[in-house]
Protein backbone atom coordinates (compact mmCIF):
# COMPACT_ATOMS: atom_id res chain seq x y z
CA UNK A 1 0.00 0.00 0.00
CA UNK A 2 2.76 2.58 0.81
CA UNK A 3 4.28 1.73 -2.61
CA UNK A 4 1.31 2.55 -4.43
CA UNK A 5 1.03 5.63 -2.50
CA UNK A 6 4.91 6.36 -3.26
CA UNK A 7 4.72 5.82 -6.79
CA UNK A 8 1.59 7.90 -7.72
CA UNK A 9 3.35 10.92 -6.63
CA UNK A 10 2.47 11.28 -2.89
CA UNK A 11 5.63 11.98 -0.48
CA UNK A 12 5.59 9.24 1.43
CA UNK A 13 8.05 7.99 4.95
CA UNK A 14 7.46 4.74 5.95
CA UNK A 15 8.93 2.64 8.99
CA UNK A 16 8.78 -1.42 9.24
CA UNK A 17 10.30 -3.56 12.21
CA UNK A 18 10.70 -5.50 8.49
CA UNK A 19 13.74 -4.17 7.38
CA UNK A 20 13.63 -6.01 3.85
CA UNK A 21 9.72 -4.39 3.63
CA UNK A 22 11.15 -1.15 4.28
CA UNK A 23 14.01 -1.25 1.71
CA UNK A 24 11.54 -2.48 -0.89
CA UNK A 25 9.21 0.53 -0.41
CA UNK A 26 12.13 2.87 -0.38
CA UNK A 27 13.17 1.60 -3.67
CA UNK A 28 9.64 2.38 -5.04
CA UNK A 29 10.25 5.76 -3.65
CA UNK A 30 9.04 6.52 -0.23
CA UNK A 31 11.76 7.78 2.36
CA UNK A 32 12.93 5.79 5.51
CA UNK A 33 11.92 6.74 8.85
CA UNK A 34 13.87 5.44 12.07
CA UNK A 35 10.44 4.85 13.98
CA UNK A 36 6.90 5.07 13.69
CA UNK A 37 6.80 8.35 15.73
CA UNK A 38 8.97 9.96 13.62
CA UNK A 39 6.64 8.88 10.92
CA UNK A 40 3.95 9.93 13.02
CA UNK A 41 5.96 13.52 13.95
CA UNK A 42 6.13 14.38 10.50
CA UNK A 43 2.77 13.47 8.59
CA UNK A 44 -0.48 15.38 7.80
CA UNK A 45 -1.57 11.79 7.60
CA UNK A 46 -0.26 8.92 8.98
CA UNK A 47 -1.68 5.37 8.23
CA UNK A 48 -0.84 2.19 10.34
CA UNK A 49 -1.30 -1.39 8.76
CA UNK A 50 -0.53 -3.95 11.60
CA UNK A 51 -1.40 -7.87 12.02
CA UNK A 52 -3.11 -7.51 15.86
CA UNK A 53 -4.90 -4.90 17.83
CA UNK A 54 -2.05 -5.52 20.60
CA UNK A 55 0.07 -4.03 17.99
CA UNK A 56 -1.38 -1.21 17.03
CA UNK A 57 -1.82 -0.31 21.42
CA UNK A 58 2.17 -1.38 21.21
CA UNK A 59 2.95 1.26 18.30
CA UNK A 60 0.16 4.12 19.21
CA UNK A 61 0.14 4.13 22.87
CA UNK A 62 2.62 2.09 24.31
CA UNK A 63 5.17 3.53 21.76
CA UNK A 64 3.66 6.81 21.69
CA UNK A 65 3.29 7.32 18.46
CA UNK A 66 0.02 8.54 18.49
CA UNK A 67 0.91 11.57 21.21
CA UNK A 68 3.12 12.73 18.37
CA UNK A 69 0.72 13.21 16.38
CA UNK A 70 0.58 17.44 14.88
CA UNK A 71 -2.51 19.28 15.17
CA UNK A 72 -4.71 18.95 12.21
CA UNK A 73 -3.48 15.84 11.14
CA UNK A 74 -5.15 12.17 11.10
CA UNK A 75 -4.47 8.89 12.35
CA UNK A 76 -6.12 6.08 9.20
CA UNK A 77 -5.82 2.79 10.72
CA UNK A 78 -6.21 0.24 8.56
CA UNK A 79 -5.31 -2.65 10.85
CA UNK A 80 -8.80 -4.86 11.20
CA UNK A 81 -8.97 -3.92 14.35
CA UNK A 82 -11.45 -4.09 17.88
CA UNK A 83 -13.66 -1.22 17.75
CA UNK A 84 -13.70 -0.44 20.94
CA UNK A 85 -10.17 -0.36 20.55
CA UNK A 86 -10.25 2.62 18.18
CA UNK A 87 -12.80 4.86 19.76
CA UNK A 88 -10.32 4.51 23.15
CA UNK A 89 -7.29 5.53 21.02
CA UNK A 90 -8.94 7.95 19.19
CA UNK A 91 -10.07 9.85 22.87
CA UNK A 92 -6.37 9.48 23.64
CA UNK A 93 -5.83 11.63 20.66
CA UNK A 94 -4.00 15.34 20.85
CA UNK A 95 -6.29 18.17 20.32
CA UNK A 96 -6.99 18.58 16.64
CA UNK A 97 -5.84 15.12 15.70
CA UNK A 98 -8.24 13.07 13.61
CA UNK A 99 -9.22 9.04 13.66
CA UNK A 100 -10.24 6.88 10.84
CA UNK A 101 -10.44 3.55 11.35
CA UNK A 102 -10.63 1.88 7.49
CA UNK A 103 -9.46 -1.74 7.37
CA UNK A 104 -9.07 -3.30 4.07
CA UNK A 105 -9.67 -6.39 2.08
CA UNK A 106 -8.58 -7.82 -1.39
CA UNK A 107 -5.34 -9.66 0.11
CA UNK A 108 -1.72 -9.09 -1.17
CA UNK A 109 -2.34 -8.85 -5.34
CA UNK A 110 -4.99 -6.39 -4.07
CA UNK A 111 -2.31 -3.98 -2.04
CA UNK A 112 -0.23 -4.37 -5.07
CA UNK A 113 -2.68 -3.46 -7.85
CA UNK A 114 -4.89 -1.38 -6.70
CA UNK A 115 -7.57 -3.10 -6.03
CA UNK A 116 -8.52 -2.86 -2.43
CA UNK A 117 -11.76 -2.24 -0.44
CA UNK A 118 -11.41 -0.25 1.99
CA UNK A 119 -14.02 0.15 5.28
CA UNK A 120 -13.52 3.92 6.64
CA UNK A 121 -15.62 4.74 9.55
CA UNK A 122 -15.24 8.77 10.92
CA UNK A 123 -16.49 11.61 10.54
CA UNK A 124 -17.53 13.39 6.51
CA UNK A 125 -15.31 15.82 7.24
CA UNK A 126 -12.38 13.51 7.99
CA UNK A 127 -13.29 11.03 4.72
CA UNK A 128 -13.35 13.73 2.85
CA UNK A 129 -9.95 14.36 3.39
CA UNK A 130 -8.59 10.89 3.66
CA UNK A 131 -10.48 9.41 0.61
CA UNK A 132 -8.81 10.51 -2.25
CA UNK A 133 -5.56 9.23 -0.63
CA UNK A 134 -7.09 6.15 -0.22
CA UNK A 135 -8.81 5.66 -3.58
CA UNK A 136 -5.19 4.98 -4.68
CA UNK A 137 -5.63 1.71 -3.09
CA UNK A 138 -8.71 0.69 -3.98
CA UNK A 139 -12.47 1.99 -3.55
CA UNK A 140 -13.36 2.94 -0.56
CA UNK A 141 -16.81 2.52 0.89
CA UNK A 142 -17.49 5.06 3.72
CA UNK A 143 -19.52 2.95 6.52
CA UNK A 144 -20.09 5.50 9.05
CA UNK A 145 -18.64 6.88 12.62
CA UNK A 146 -15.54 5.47 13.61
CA UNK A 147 -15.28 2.39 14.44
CA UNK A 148 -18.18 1.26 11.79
CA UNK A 149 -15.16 0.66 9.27
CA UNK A 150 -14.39 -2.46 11.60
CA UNK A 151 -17.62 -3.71 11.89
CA UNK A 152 -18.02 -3.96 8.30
CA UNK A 153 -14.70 -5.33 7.81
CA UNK A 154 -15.27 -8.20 10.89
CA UNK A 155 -18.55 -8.98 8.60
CA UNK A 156 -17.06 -9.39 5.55
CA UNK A 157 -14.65 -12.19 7.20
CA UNK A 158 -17.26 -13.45 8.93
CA UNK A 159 -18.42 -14.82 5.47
CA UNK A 160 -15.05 -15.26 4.16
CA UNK A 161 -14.11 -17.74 6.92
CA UNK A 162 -17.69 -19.56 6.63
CA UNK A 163 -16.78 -20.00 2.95
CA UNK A 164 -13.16 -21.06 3.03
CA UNK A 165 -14.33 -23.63 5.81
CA UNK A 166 -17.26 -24.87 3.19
CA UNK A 167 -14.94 -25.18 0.56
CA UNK A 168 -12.83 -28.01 1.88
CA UNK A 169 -16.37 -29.41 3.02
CA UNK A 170 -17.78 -29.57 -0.69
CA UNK A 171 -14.77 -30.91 -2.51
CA UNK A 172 -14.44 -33.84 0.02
CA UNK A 173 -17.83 -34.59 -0.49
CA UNK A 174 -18.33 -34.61 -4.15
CA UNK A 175 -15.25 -36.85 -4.21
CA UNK A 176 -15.85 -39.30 -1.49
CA UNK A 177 -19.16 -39.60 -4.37
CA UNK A 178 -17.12 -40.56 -7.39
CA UNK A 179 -16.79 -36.99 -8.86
CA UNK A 180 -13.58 -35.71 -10.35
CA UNK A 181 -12.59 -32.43 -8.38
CA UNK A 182 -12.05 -30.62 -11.80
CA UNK A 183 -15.33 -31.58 -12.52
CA UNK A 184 -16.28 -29.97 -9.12
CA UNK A 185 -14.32 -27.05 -9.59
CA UNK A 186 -16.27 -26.24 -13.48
CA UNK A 187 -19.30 -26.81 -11.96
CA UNK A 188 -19.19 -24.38 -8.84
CA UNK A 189 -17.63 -21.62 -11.12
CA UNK A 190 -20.85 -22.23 -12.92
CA UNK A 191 -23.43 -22.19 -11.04
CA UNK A 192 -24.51 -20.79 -7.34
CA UNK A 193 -21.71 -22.31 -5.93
CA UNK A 194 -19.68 -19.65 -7.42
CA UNK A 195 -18.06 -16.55 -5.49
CA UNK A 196 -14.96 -14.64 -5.13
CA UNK A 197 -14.08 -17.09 -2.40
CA UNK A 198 -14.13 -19.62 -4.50
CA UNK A 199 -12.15 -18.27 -6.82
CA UNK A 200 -9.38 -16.14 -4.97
CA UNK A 201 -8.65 -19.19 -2.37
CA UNK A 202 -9.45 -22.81 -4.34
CA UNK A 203 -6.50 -22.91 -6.52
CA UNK A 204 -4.18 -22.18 -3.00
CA UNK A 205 -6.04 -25.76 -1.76
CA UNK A 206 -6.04 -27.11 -5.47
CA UNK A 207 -1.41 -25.82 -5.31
CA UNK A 208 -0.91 -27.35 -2.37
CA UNK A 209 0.60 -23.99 -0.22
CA UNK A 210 -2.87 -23.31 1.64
CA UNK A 211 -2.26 -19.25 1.26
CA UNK A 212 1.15 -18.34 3.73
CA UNK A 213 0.09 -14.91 3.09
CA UNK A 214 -3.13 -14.96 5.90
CA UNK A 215 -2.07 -17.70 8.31
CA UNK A 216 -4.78 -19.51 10.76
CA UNK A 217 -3.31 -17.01 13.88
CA UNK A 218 -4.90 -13.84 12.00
CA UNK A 219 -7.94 -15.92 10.84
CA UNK A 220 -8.06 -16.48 15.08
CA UNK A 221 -7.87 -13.18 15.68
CA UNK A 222 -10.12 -11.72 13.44
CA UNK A 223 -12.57 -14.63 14.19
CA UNK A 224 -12.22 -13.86 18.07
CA UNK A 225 -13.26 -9.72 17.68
CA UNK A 226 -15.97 -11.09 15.55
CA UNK A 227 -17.15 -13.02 18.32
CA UNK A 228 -16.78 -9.83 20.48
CA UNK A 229 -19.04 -8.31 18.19
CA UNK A 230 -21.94 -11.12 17.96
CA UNK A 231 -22.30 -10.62 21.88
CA UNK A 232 -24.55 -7.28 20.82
CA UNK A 233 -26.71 -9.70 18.99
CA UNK A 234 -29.87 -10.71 20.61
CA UNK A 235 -29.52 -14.80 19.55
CA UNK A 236 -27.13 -17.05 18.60
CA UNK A 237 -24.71 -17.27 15.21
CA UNK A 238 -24.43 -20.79 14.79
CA UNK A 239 -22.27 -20.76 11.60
CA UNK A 240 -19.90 -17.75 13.02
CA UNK A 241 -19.44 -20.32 15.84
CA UNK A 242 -19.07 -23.15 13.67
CA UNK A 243 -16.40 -21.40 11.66
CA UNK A 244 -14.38 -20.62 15.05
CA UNK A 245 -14.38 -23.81 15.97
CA UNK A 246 -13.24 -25.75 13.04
CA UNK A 247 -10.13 -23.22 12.28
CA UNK A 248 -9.56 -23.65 15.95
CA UNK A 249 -9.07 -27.14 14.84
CA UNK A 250 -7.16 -26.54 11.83
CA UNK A 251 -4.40 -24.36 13.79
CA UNK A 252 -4.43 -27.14 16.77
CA UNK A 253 -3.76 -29.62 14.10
CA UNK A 254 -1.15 -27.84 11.80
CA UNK A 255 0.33 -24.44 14.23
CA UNK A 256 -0.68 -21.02 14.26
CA UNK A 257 1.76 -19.67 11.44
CA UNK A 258 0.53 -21.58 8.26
CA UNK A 259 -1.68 -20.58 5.43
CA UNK A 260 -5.36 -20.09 6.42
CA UNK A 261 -6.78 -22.65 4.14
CA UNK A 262 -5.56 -25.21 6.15
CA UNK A 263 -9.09 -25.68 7.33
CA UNK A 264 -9.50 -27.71 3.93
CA UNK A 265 -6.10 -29.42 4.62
CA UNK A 266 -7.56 -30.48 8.21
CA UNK A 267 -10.71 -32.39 5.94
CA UNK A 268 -8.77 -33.23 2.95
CA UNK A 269 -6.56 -35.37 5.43
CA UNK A 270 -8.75 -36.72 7.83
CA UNK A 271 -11.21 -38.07 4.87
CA UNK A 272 -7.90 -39.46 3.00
CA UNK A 273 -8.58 -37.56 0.27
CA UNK A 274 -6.07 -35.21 -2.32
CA UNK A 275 -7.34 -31.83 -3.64
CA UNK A 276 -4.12 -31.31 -5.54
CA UNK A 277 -5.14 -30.49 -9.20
CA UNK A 278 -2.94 -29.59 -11.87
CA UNK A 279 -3.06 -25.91 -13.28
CA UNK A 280 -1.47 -22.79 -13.58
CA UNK A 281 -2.33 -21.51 -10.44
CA UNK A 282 -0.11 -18.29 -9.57
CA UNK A 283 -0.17 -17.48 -5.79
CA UNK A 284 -2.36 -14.47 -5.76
CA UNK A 285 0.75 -12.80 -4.23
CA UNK A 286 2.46 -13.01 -7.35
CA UNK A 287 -0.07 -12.00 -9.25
């Protein structure tokens, strides 16, 4: 995301406990900062992309970042973060700083194309000033006050989860009944069956690599504030808990590091079945 922003024109500093990361972006034109405050110290906007809401406290409170923050500038998270988490932050703010909270989705080929979605949740008068930057990313879909960004984010991998879980579900039982998994793959792109699920995270399961880019811990995490989040609902979410549960088998099974779609590995092995399939199936991150 920073390297789109450096190379369509913007004047971008950038800090990453990633060293490599950082070099990379610098190359595509942003300047290296020694720290996220001086990052923060310096911008009219400063955006934060981090893996955990422990993180972002780490960084923005713990780290101080955020109290160095200039008058009239604003904070765009776009970690997919606890709500809760950024209206507290946000009160912590200096006087005349701004929050968005605008977590995004499209995974890594998104980031590096341009092809985002992006939640924001503040006020118009802050979107209006942060959307433009961020249309450079992707569309952005304004969802309300802060913290709404999350919310719609947290729904969007509600689904997501429920899907990739399904997924592994549907090819081991079409097989297990004599059907060919290409055969199964032609006819979900065909007919109800089909989504961008299907289609952005099948030929990870069908290569063999399960997605290393989103591993089962963030899939946790972002499971566990959507959980947070059904507690304001007034009855039960039987599939959100369903989906919970069986990547809380999947990362029991396999560790907490590897790819997400390891909740198909977890079925594919237990019913002694292969969903290899041969294909020219580019990791998404490559594309």
């Amino acid at each position: 995301m920073a390297r789109r922003l450096a190379e369509n024109g913007y004047d971008v500093t950038v800090f990453d406990i990633n060293a490599e990361a950082q070099a990379a972006t610098v190359a595509a034109g942003a300047t290296a900062a020694k720290s996220a405050n001086t990052c923060a110290a310096d911008a009219d906007l400063f955006l934060t992309s981090l893996p955990r809401p422990d993180h972002v406290v780490a960084v923005m409170d713990q780290g101080g970042a955020l109290a160095e923050l200039k008058p009239g500038s604003i904070w765009v998270d776009l970690t997919t973060n606890r709500t809760a988490l950024v209206q507290e932050l946000a009160a912590k703010a200096p006087p005349e700083v701004s929050v968005v909270d605008s977590p995004v989705t499209g995974a890594v080929d998104g980031a590096r194309n341009g092809t985002l979605t992006l939640f924001a949740g503040g006020s118009d008068a802050d979107l209006d000033r942060v959307v433009p930057v961020l249309e450079n990313l992707g569309r952005t879909i304004r969802c309300g006050p802060l913290g709404t960004g999350n919310v719609t984010k947290l729904v969007t991998n509600q689904l997501w989860f429920i899907h990739a879980a399904a997924l592994g579900e549907g090819f081991a039982l079409g097989m297990a009944n004599g059907v060919k998994l290409d055969v199964l793959w032609e006819a979900m792109k065909d007919s109800v069956a089909d989504s961008f699920v299907a289609r952005h995270d099948a030929p990870s399961i069908f290569a063999g690599h399960y997605d290393p880019s989103f591993t089962l811990d963030l899939c946790m995490k972002d499971l566990g504030l959507t959980m947070e989040l059904a507690t304001n609902v007034d009855t039960d979410l039987p599939m959100t808990e369903q989906a919970q549960t069986t990547f809380a088998r999947a990362t029991e099974r396999y560790g907490s590091d590897v790819g997400e779609l390891h909740v198909a590995k977890r079925i594919e092995d237990d019913a002694d079945l292969s969903f290899r399939m041969d294909g020219d199936w580019i990791p998404h991150w490559e594309a």
